[in-house]
Protein backbone atom coordinates (compact mmCIF):
# COMPACT_ATOMS: atom_id res chain seq x y z
CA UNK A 1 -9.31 -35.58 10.71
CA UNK A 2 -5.17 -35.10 9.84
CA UNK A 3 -6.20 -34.94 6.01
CA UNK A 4 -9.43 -31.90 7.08
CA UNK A 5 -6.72 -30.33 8.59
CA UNK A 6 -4.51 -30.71 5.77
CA UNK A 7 -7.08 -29.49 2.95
CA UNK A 8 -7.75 -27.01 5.20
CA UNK A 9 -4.31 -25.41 5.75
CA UNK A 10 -3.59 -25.17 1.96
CA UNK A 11 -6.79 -23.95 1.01
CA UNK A 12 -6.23 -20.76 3.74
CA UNK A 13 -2.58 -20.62 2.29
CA UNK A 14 -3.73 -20.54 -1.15
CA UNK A 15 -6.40 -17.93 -0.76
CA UNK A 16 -4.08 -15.55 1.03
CA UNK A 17 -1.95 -14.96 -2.00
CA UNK A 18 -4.79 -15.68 -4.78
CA UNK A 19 -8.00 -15.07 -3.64
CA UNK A 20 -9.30 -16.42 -7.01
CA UNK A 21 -6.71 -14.37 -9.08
CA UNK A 22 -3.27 -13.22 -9.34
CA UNK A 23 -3.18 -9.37 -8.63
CA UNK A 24 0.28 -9.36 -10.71
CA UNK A 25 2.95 -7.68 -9.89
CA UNK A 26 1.49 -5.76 -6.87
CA UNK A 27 1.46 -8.12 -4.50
CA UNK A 28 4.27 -7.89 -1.90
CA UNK A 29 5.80 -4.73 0.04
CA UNK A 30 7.15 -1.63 -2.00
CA UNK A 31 8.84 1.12 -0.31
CA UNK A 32 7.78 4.88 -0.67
CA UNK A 33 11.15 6.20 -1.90
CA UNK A 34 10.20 9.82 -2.26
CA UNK A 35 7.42 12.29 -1.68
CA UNK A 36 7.04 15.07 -3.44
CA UNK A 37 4.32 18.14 -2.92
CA UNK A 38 3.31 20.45 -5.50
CA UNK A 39 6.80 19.71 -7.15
CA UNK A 40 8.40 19.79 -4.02
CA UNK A 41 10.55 16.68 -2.58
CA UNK A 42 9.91 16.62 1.40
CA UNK A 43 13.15 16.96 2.52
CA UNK A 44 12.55 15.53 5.83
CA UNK A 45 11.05 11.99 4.81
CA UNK A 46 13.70 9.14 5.43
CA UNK A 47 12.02 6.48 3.19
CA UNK A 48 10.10 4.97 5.93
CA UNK A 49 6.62 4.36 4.85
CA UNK A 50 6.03 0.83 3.54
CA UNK A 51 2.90 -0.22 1.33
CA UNK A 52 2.25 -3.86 1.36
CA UNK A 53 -0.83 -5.54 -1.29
CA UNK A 54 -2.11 -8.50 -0.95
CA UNK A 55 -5.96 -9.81 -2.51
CA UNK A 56 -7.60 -6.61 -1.96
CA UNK A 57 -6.06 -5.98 1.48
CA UNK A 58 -3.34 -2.57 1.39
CA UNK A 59 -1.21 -1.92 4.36
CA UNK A 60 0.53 0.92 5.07
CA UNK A 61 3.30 0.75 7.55
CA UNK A 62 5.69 3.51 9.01
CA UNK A 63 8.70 2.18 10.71
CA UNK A 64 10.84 4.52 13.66
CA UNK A 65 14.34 5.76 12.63
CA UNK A 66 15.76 2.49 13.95
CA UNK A 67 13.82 0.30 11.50
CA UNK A 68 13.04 -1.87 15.40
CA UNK A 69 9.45 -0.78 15.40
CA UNK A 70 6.50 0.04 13.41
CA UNK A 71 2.67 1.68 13.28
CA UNK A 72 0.46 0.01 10.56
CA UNK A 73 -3.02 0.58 9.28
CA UNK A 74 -5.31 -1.11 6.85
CA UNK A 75 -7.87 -0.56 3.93
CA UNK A 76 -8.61 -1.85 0.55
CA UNK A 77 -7.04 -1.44 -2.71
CA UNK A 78 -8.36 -1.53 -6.42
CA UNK A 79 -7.06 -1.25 -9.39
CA UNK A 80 -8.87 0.00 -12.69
CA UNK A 81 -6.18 0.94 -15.88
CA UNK A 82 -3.69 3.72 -14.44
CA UNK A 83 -5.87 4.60 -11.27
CA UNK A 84 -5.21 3.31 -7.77
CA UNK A 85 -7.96 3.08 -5.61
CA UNK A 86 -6.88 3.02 -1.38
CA UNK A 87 -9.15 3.16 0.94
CA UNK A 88 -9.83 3.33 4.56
CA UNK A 89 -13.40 2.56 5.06
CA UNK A 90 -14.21 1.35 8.59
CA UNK A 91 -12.14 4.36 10.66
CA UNK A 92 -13.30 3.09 14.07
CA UNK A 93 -10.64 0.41 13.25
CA UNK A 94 -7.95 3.02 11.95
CA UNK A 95 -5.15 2.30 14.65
CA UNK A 96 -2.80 4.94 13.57
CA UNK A 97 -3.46 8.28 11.70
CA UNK A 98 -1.70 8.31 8.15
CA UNK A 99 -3.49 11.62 7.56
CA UNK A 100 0.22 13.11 6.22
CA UNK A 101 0.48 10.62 3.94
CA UNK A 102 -3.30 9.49 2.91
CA UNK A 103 -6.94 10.14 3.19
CA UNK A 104 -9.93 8.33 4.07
CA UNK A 105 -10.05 7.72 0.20
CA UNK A 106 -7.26 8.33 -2.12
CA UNK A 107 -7.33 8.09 -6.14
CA UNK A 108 -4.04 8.03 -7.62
CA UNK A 109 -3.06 8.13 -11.08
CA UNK A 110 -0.60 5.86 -12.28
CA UNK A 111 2.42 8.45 -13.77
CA UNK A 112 5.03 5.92 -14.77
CA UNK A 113 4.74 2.29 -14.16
CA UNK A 114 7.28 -0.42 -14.20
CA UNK A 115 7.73 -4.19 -12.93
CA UNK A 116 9.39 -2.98 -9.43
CA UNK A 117 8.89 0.69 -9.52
CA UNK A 118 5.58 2.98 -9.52
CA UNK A 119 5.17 6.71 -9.65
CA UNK A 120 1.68 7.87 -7.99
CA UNK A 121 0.20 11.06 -8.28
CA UNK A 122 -3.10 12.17 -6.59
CA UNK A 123 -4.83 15.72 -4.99
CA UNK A 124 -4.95 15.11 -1.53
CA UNK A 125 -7.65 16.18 1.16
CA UNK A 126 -5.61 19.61 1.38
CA UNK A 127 -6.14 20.00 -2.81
CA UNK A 128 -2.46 19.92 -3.04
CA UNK A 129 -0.71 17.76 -5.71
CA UNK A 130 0.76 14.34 -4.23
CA UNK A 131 3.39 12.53 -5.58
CA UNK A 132 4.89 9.26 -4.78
CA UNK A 133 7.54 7.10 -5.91
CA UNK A 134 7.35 3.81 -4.68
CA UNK A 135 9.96 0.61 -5.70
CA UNK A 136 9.32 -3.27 -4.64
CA UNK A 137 11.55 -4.29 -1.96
CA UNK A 138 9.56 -7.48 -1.30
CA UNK A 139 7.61 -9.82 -4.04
């Protein structure tokens, strides 16, 4: 029964971080530095939006001015050459409304790509152009 258990807790550990692959350098928690809208940076954002990857599981988190508390929502991710796939599919589970920072569905294009830095750009529900600069805080 102790060796079950045993298989059992590293096969869940395991799968949580591989899920029959390594999803590279995504996986872990990036920050959203910067947003810009149609070439404008929003001057108000403070840098607290959070996007965490894991298997095909995305987060996105927004944290309060304090950094003491947070809202958090999940979807799926994919990735396919320089386009990011998020999405929100099941809303009925949607616990907070992201709607100023993502859609439903969201296709980014991959602008400028490094190992711990990302620029995503996208048309969002609105049809204005969205861009993001995210950097890996967390791997």
């Amino acid at each position: 029964t102790q060796l079950f258990g045993m298989v059992l807790l590293v096969t869940l550990a395991a799968g949580c971080t591989h899920n029959n692959g390594d999803i590279g350098s995504w996986f872990g928690t990036w920050n959203v530095e910067r947003i810009e809208i149609d070439g404008v940076a929003q001057a108000d954002y403070q840098g607290q939006y959070f996007f965490q990857f894991q298997s095909t599981v995305f987060c996105v988190r927004k944290v309060d001015e304090q950094r003491t508390d947070y809202l958090e929502n999940y979807g799926r991710w994919s990735e396919d050459g320089d386009v990011l796939t998020i999405a929100f599919p099941d809303a009925s589970v949607a616990y907070v409304d992201f709607s100023a920072l993502l859609d439903a569905d969201n296709r980014f294009t991959m602008v400028e790509r490094g190992n711990r830095s990302v620029v995503l750009t996208r048309t969002d529900g609105k049809g204005r152009l969205q861009r993001l600069t995210l950097k890996k805080i967390v791997p």
